[in-house]
PDB file of N, CA and C in Angstrom:
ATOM      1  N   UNK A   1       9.954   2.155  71.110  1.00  0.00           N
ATOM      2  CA  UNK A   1      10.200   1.755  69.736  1.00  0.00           C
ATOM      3  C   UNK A   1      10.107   0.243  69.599  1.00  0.00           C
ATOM      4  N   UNK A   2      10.669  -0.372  70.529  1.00  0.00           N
ATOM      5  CA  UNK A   2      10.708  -1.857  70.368  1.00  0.00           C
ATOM      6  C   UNK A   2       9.506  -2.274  70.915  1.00  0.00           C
ATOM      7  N   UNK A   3       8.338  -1.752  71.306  1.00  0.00           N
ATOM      8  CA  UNK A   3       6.591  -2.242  71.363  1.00  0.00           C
ATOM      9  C   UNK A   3       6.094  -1.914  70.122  1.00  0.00           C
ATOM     10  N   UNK A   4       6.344  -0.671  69.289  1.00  0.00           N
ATOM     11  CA  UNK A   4       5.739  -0.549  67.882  1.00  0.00           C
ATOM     12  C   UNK A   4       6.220  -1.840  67.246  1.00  0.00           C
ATOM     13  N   UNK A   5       7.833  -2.037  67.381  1.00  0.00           N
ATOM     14  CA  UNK A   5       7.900  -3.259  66.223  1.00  0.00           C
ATOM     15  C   UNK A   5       7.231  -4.092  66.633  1.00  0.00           C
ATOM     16  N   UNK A   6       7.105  -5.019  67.619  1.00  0.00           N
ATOM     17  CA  UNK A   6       7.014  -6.155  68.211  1.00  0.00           C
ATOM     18  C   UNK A   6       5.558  -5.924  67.413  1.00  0.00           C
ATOM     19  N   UNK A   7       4.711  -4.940  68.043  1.00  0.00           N
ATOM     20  CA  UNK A   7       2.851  -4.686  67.248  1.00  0.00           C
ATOM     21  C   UNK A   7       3.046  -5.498  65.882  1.00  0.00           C
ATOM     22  N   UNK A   8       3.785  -4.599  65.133  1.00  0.00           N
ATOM     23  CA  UNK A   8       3.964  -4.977  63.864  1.00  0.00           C
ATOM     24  C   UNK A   8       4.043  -6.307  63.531  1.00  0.00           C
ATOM     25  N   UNK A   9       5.384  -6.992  64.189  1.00  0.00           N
ATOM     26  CA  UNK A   9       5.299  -8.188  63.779  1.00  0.00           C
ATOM     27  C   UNK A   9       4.431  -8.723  63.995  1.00  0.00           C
ATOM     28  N   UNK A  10       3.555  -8.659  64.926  1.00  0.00           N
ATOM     29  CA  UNK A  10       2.478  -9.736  65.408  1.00  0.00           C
ATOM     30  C   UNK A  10       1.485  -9.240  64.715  1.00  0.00           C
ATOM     31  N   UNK A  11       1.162  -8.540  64.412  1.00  0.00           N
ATOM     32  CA  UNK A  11      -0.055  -8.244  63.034  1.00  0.00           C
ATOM     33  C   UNK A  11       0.303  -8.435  61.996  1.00  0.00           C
ATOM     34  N   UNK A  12       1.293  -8.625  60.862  1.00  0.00           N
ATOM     35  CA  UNK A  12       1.746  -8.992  60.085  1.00  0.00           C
ATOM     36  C   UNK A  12       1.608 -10.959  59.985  1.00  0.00           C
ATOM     37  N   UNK A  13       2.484 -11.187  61.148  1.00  0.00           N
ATOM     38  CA  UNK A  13       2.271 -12.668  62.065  1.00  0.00           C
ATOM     39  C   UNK A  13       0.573 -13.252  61.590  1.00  0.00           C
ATOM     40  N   UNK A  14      -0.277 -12.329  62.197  1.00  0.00           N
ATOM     41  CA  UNK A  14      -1.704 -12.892  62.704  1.00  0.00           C
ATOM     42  C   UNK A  14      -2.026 -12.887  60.932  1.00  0.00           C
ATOM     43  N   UNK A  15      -2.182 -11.462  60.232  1.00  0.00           N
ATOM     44  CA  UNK A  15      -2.600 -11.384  58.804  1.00  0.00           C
ATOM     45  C   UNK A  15      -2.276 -12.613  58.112  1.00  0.00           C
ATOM     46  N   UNK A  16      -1.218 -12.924  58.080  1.00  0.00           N
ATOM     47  CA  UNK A  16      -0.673 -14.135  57.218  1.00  0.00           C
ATOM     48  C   UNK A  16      -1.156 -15.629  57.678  1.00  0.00           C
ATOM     49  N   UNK A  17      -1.053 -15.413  58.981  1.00  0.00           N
ATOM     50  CA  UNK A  17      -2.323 -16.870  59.476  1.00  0.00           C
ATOM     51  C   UNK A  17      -3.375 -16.353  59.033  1.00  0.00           C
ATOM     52  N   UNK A  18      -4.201 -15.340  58.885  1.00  0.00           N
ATOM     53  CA  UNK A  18      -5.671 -15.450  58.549  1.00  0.00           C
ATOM     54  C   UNK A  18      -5.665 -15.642  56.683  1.00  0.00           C
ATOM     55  N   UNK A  19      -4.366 -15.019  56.212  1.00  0.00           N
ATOM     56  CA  UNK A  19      -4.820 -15.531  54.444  1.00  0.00           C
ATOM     57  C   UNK A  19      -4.581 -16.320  54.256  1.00  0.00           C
ATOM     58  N   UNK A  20      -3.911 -17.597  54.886  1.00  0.00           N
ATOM     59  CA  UNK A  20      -3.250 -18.899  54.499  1.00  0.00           C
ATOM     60  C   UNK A  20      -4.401 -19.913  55.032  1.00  0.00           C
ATOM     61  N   UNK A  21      -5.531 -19.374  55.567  1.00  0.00           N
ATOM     62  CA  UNK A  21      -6.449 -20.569  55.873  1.00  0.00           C
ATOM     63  C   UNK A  21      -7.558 -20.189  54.626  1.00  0.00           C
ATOM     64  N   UNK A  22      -7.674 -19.141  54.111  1.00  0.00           N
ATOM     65  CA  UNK A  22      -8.379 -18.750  53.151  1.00  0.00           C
ATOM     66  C   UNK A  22      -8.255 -19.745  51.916  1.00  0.00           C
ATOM     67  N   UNK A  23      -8.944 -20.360  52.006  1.00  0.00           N
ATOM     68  CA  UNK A  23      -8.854 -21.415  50.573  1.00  0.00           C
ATOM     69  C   UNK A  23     -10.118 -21.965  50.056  1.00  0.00           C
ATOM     70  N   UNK A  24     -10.654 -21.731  48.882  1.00  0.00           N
ATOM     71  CA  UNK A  24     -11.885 -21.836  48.141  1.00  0.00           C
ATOM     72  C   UNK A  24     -11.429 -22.862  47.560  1.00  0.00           C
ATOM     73  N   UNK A  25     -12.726 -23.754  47.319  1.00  0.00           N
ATOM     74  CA  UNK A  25     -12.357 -25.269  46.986  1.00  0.00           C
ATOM     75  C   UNK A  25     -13.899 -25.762  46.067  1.00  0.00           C
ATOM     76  N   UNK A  26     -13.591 -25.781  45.154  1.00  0.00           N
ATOM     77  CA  UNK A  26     -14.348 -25.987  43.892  1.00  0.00           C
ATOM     78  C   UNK A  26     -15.722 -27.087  44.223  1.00  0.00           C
ATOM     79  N   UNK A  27     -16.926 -26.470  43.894  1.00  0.00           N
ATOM     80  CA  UNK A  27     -18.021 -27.477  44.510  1.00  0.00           C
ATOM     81  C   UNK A  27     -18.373 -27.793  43.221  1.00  0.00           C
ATOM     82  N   UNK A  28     -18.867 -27.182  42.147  1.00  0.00           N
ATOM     83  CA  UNK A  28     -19.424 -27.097  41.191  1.00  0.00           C
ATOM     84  C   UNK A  28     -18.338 -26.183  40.015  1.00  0.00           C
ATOM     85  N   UNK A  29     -18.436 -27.187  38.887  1.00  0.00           N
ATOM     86  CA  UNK A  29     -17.449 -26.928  37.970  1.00  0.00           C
ATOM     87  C   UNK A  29     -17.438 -26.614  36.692  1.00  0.00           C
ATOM     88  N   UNK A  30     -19.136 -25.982  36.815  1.00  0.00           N
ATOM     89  CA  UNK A  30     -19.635 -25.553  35.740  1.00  0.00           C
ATOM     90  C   UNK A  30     -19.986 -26.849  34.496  1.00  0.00           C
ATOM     91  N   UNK A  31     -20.368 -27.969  35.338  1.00  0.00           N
ATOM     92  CA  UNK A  31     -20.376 -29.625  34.697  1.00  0.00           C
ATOM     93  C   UNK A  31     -21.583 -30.084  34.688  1.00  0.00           C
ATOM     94  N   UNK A  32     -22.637 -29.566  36.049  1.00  0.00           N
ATOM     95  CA  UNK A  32     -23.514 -29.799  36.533  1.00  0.00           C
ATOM     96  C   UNK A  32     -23.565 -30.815  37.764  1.00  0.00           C
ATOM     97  N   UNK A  33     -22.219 -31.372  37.829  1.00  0.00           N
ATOM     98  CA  UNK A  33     -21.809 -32.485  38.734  1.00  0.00           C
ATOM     99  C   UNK A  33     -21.082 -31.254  39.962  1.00  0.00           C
ATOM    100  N   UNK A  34     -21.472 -32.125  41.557  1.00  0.00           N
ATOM    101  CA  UNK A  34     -21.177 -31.631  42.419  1.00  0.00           C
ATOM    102  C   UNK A  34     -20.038 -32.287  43.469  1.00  0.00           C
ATOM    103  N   UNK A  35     -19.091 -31.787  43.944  1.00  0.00           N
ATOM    104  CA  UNK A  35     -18.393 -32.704  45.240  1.00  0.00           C
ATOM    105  C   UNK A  35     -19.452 -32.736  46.301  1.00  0.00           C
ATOM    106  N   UNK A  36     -18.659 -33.809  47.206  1.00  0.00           N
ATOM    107  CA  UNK A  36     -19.894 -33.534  48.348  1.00  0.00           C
ATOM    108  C   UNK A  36     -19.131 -32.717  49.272  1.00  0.00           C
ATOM    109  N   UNK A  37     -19.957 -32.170  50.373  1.00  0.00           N
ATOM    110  CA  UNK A  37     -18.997 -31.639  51.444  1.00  0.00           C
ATOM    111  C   UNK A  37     -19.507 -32.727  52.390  1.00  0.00           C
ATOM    112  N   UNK A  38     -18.725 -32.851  53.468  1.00  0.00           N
ATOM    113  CA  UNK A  38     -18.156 -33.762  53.718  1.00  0.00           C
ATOM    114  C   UNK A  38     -18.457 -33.170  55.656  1.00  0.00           C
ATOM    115  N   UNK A  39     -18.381 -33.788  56.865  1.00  0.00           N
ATOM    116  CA  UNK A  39     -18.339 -32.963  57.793  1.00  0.00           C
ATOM    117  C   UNK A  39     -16.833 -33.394  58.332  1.00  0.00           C
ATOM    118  N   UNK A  40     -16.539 -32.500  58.915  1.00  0.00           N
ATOM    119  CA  UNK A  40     -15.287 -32.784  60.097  1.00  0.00           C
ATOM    120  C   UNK A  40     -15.539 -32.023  61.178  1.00  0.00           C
ATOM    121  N   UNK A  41     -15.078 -32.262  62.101  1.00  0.00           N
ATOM    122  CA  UNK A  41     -15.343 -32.239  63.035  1.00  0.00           C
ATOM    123  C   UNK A  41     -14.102 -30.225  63.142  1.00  0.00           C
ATOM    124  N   UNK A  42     -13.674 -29.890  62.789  1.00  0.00           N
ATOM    125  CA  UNK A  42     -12.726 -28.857  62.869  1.00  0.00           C
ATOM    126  C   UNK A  42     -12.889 -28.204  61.232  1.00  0.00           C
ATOM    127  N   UNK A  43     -14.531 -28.079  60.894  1.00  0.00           N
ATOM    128  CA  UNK A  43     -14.941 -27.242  60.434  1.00  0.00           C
ATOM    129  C   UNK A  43     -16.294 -27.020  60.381  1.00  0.00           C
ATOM    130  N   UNK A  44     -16.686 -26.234  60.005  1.00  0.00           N
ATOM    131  CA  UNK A  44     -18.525 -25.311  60.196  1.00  0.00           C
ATOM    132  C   UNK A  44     -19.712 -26.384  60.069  1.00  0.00           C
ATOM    133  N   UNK A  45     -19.600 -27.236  58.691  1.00  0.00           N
ATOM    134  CA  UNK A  45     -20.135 -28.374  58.491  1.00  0.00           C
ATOM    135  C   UNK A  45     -20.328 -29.248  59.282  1.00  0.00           C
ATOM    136  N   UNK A  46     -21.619 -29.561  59.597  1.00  0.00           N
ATOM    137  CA  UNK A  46     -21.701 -31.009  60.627  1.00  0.00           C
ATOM    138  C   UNK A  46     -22.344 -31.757  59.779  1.00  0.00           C
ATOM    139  N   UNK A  47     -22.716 -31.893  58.827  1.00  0.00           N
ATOM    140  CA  UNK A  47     -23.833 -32.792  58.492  1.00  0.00           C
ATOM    141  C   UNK A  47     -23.113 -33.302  57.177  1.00  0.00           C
ATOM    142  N   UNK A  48     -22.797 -33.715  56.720  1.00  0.00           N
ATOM    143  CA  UNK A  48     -22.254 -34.085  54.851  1.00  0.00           C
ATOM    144  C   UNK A  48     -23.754 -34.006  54.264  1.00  0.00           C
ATOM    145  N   UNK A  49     -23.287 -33.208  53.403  1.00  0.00           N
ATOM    146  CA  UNK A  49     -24.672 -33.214  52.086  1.00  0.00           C
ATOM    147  C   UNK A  49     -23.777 -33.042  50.449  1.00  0.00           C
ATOM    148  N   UNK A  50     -24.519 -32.825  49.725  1.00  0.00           N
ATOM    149  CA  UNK A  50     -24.166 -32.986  48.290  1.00  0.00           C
ATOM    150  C   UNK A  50     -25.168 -31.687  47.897  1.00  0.00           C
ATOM    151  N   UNK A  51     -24.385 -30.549  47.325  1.00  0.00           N
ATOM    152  CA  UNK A  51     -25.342 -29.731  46.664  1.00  0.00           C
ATOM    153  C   UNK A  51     -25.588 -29.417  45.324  1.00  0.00           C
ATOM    154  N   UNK A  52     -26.728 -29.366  44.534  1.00  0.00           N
ATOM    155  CA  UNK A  52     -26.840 -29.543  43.573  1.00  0.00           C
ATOM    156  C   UNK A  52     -26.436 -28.710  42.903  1.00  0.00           C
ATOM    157  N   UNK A  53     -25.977 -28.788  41.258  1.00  0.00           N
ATOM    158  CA  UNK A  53     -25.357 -27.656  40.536  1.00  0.00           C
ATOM    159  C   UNK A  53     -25.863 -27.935  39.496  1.00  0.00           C
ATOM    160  N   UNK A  54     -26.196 -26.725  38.963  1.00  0.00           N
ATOM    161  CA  UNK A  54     -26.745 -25.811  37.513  1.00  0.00           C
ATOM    162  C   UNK A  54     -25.709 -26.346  36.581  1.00  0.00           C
ATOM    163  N   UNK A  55     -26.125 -26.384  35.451  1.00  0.00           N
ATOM    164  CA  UNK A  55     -24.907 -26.347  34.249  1.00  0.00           C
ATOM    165  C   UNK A  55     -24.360 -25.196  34.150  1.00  0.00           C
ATOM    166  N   UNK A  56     -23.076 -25.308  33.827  1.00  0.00           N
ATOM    167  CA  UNK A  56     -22.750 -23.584  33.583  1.00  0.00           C
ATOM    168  C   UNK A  56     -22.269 -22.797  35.375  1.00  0.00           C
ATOM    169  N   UNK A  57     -22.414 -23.768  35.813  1.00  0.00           N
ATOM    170  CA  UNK A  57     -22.320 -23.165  37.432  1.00  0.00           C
ATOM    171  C   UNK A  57     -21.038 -23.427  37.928  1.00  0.00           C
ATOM    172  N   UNK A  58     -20.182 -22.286  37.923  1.00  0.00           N
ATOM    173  CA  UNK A  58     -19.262 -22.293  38.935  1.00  0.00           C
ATOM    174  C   UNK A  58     -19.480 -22.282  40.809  1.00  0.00           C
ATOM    175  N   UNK A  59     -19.353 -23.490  41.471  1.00  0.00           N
ATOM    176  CA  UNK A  59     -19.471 -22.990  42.816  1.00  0.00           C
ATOM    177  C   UNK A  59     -17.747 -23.281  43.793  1.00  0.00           C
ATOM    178  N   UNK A  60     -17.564 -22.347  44.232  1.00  0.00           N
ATOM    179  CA  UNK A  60     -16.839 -22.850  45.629  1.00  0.00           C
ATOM    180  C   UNK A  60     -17.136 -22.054  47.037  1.00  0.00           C
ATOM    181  N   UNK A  61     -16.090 -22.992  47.191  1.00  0.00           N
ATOM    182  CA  UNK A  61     -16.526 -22.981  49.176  1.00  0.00           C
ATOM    183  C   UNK A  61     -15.373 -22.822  49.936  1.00  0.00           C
ATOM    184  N   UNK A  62     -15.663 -22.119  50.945  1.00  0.00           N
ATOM    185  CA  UNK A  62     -14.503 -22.088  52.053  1.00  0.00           C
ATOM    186  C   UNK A  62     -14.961 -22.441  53.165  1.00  0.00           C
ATOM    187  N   UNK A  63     -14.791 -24.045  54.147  1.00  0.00           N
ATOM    188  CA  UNK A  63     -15.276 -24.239  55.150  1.00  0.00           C
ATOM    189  C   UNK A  63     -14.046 -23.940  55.929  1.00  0.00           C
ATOM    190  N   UNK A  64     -14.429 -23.207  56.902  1.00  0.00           N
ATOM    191  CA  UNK A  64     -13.651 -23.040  58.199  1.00  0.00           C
ATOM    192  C   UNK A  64     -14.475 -23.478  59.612  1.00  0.00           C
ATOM    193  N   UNK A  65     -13.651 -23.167  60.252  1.00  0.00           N
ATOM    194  CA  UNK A  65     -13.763 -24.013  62.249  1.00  0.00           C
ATOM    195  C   UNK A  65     -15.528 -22.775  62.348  1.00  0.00           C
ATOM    196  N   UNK A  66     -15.034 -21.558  62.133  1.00  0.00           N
ATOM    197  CA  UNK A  66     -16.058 -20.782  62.952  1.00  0.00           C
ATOM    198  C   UNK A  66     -17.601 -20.268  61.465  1.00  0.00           C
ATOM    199  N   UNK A  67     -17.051 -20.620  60.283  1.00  0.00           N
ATOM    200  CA  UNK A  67     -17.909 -20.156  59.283  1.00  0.00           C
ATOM    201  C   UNK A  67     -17.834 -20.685  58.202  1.00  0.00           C
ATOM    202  N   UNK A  68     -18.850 -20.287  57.112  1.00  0.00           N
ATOM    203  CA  UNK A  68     -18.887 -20.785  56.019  1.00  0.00           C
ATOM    204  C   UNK A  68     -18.880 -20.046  54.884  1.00  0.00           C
ATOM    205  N   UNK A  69     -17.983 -20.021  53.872  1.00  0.00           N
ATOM    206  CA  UNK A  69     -18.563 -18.810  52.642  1.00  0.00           C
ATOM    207  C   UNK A  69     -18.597 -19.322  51.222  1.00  0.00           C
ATOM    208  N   UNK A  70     -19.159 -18.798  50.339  1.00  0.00           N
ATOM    209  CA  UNK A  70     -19.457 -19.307  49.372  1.00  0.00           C
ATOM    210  C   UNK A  70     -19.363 -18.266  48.307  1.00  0.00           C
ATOM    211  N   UNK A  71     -18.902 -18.735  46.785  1.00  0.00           N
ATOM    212  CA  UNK A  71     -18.602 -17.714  46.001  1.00  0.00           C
ATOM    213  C   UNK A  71     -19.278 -18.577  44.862  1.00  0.00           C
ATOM    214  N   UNK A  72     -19.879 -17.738  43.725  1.00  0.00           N
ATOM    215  CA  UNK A  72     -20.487 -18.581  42.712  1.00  0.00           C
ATOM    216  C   UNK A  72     -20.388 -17.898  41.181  1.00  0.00           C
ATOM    217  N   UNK A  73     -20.375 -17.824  40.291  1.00  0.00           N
ATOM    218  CA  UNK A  73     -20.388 -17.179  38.946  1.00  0.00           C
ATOM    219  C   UNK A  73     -20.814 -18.411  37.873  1.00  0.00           C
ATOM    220  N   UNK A  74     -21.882 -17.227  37.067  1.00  0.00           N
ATOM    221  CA  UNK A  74     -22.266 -18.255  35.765  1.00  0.00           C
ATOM    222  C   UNK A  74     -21.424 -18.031  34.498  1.00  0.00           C
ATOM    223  N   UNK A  75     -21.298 -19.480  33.791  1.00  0.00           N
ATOM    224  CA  UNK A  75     -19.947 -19.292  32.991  1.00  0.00           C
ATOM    225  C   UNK A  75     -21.046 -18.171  31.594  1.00  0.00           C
ATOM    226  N   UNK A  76     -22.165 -18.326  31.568  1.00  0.00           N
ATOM    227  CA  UNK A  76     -22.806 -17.376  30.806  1.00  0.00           C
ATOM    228  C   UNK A  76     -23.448 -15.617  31.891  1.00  0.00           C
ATOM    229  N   UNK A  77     -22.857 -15.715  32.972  1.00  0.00           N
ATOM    230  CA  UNK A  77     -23.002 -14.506  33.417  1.00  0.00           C
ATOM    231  C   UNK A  77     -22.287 -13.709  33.558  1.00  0.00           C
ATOM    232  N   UNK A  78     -22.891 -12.227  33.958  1.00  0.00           N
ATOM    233  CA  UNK A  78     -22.020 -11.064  34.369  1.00  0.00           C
ATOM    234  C   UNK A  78     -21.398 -10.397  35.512  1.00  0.00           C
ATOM    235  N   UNK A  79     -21.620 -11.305  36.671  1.00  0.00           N
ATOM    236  CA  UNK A  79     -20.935 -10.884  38.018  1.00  0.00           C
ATOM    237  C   UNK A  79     -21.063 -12.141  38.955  1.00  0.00           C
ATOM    238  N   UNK A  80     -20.123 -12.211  39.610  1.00  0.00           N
ATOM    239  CA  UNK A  80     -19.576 -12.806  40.595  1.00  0.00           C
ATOM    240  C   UNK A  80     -20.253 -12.844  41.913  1.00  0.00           C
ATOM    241  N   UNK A  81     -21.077 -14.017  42.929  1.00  0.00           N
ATOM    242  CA  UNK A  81     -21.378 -13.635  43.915  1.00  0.00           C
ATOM    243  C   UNK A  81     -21.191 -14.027  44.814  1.00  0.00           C
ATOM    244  N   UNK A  82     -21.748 -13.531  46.100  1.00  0.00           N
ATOM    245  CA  UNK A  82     -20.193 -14.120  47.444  1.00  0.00           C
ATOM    246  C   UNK A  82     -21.898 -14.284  48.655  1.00  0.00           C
ATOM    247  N   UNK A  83     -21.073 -14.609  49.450  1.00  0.00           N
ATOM    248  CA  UNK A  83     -21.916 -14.434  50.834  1.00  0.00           C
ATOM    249  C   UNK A  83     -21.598 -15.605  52.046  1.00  0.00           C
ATOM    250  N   UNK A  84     -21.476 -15.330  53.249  1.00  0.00           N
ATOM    251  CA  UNK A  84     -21.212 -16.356  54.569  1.00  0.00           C
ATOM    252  C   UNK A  84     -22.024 -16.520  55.577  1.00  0.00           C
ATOM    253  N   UNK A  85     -21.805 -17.598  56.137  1.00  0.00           N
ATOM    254  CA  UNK A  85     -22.732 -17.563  57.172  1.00  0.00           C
ATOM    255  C   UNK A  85     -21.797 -16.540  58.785  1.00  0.00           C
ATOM    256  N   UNK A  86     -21.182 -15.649  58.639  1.00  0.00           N
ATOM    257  CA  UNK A  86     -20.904 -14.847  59.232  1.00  0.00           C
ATOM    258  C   UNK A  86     -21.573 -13.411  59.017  1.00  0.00           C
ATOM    259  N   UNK A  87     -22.659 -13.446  58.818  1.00  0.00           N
ATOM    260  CA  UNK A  87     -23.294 -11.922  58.788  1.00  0.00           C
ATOM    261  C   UNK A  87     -23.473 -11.520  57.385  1.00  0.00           C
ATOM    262  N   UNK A  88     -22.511 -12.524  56.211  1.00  0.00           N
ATOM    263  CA  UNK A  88     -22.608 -11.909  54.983  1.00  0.00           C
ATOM    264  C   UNK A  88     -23.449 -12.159  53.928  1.00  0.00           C
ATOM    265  N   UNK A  89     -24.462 -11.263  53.664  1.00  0.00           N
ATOM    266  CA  UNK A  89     -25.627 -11.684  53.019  1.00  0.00           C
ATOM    267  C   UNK A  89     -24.826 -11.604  51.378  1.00  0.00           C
ATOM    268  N   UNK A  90     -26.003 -12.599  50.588  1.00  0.00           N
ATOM    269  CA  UNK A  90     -25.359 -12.679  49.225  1.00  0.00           C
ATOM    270  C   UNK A  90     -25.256 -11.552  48.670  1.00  0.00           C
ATOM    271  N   UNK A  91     -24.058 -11.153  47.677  1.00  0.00           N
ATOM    272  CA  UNK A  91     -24.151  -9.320  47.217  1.00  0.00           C
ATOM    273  C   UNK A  91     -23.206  -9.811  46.064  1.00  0.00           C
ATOM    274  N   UNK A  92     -23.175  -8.731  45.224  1.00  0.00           N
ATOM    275  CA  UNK A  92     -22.347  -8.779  43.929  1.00  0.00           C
ATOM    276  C   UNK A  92     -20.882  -8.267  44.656  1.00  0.00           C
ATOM    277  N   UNK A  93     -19.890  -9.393  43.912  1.00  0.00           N
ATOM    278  CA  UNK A  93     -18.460  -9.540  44.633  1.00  0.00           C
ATOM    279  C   UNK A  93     -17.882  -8.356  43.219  1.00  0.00           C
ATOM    280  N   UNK A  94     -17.911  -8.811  42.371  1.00  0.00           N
ATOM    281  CA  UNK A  94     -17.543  -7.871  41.370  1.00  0.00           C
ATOM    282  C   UNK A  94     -17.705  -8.229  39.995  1.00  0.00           C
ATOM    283  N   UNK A  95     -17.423  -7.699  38.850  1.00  0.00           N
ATOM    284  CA  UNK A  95     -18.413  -8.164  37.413  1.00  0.00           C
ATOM    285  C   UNK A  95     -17.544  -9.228  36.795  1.00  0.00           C
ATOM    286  N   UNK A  96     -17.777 -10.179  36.107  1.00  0.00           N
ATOM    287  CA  UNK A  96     -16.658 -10.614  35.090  1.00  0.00           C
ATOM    288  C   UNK A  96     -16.331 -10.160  33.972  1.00  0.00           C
ATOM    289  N   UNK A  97     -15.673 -10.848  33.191  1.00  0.00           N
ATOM    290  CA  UNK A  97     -15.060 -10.426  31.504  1.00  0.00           C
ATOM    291  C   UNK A  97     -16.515 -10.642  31.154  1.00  0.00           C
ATOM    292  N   UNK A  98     -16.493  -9.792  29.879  1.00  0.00           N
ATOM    293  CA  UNK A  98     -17.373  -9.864  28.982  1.00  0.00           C
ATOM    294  C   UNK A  98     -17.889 -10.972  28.471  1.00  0.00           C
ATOM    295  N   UNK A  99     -17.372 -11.396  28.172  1.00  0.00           N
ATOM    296  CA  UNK A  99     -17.242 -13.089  27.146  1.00  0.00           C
ATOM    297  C   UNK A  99     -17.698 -13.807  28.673  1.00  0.00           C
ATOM    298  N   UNK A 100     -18.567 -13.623  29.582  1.00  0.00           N
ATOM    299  CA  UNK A 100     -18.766 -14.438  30.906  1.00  0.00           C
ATOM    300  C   UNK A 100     -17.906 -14.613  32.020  1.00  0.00           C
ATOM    301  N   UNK A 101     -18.224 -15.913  33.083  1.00  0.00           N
ATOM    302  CA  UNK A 101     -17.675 -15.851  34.298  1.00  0.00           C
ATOM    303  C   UNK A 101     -16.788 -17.378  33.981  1.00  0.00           C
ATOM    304  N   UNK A 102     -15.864 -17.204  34.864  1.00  0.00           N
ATOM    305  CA  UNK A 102     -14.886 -18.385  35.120  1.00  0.00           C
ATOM    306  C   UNK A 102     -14.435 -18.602  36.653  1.00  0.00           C
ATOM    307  N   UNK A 103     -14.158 -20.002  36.711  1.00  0.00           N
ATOM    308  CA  UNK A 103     -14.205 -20.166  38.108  1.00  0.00           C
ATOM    309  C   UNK A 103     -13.252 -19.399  38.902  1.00  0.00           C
ATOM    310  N   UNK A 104     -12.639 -18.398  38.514  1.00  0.00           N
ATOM    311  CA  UNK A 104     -11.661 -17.531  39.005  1.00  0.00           C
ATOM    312  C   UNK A 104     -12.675 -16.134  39.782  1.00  0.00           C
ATOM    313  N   UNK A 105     -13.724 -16.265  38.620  1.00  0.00           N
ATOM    314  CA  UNK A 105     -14.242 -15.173  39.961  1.00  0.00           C
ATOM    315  C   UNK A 105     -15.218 -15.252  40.680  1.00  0.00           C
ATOM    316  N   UNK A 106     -15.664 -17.281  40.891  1.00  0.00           N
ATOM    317  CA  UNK A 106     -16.629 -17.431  41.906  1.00  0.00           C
ATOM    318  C   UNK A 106     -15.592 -17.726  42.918  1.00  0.00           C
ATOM    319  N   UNK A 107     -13.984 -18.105  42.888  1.00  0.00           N
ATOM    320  CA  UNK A 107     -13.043 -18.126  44.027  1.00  0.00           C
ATOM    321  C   UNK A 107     -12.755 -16.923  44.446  1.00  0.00           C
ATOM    322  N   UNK A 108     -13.129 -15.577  43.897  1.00  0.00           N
ATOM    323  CA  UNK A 108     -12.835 -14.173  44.417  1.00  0.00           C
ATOM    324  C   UNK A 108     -13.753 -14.158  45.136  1.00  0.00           C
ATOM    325  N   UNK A 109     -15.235 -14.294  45.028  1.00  0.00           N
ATOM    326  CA  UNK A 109     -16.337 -13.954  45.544  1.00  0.00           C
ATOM    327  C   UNK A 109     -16.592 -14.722  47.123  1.00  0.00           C
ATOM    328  N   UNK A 110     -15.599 -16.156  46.688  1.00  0.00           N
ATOM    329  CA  UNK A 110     -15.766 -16.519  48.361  1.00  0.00           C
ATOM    330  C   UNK A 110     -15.062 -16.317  48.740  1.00  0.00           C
ATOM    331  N   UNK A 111     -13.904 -15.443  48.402  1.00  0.00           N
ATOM    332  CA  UNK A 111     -12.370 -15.312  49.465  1.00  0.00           C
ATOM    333  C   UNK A 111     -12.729 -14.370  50.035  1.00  0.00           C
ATOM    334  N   UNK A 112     -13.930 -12.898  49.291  1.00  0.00           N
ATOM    335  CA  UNK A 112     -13.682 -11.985  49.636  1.00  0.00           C
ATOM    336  C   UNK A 112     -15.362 -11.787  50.519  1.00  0.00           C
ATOM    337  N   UNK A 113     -16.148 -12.748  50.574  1.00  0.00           N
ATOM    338  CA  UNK A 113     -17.182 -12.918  51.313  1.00  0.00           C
ATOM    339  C   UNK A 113     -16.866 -12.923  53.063  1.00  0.00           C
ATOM    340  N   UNK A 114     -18.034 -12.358  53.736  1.00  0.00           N
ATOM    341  CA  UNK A 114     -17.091 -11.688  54.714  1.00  0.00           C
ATOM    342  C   UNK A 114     -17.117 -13.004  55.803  1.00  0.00           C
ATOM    343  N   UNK A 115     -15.735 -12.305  56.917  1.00  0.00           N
ATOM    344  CA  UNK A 115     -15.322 -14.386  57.669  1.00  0.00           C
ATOM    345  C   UNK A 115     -15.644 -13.769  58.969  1.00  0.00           C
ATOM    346  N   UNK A 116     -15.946 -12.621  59.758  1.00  0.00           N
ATOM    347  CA  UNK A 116     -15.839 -11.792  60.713  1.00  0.00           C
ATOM    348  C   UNK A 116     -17.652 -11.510  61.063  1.00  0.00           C
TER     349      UNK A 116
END
């Protein structure tokens, strides 16, 4: 009984380290103006570049140590899209409101873009 808990805690433990590094960070703000990314050395990025953005373009990003993902929605479109450089090719993350996209569901599209 006390190896089931112990399992538990430590998967519970590990889950909560893996959603607390999960953080999408606004590239494009639907302005046409872009942040740059930037490299560090204790994430995916080596190179700093500046990527260009559409008007109307929601972009963010999640750089991590082992990958990269990206989530995007047009504030005049109908779905949300995701994709990483972990195996995850670009695919529809899920649709927006009617009335268009908001940067809420190009941050779904890279949270939920795959990190594995």
């Amino acid at each position: 009984m006390k190896k089931i808990i112990l399992m538990a805690v430590t998967v519970a433990a590990a889950s909560a380290t893996m959603n607390a590094q999960a953080a999408a960070v606004a590239v494009c703000a639907g302005a046409g103006t872009a942040s740059p990314q930037v490299s560090a050395s204790s994430s995916f990025i080596k190179t700093p570049f500046t990527p260009k953005c559409s008007a109307n373009t929601h972009l963010m990003v999640d750089d991590q140590t082992t990958f990269y993902r990206v989530g995007a929605a047009s504030v005049k479109g109908k779905n949300g899209f995701g994709g990483s450089t972990a195996g995850g090719a670009v695919s529809v993350n899920a649709s927006c409101a009617v009335t268009g996209c908001a940067a809420s569901d190009a941050s779904a599209a890279a949270t939920n873009a795959t990190s594995v």
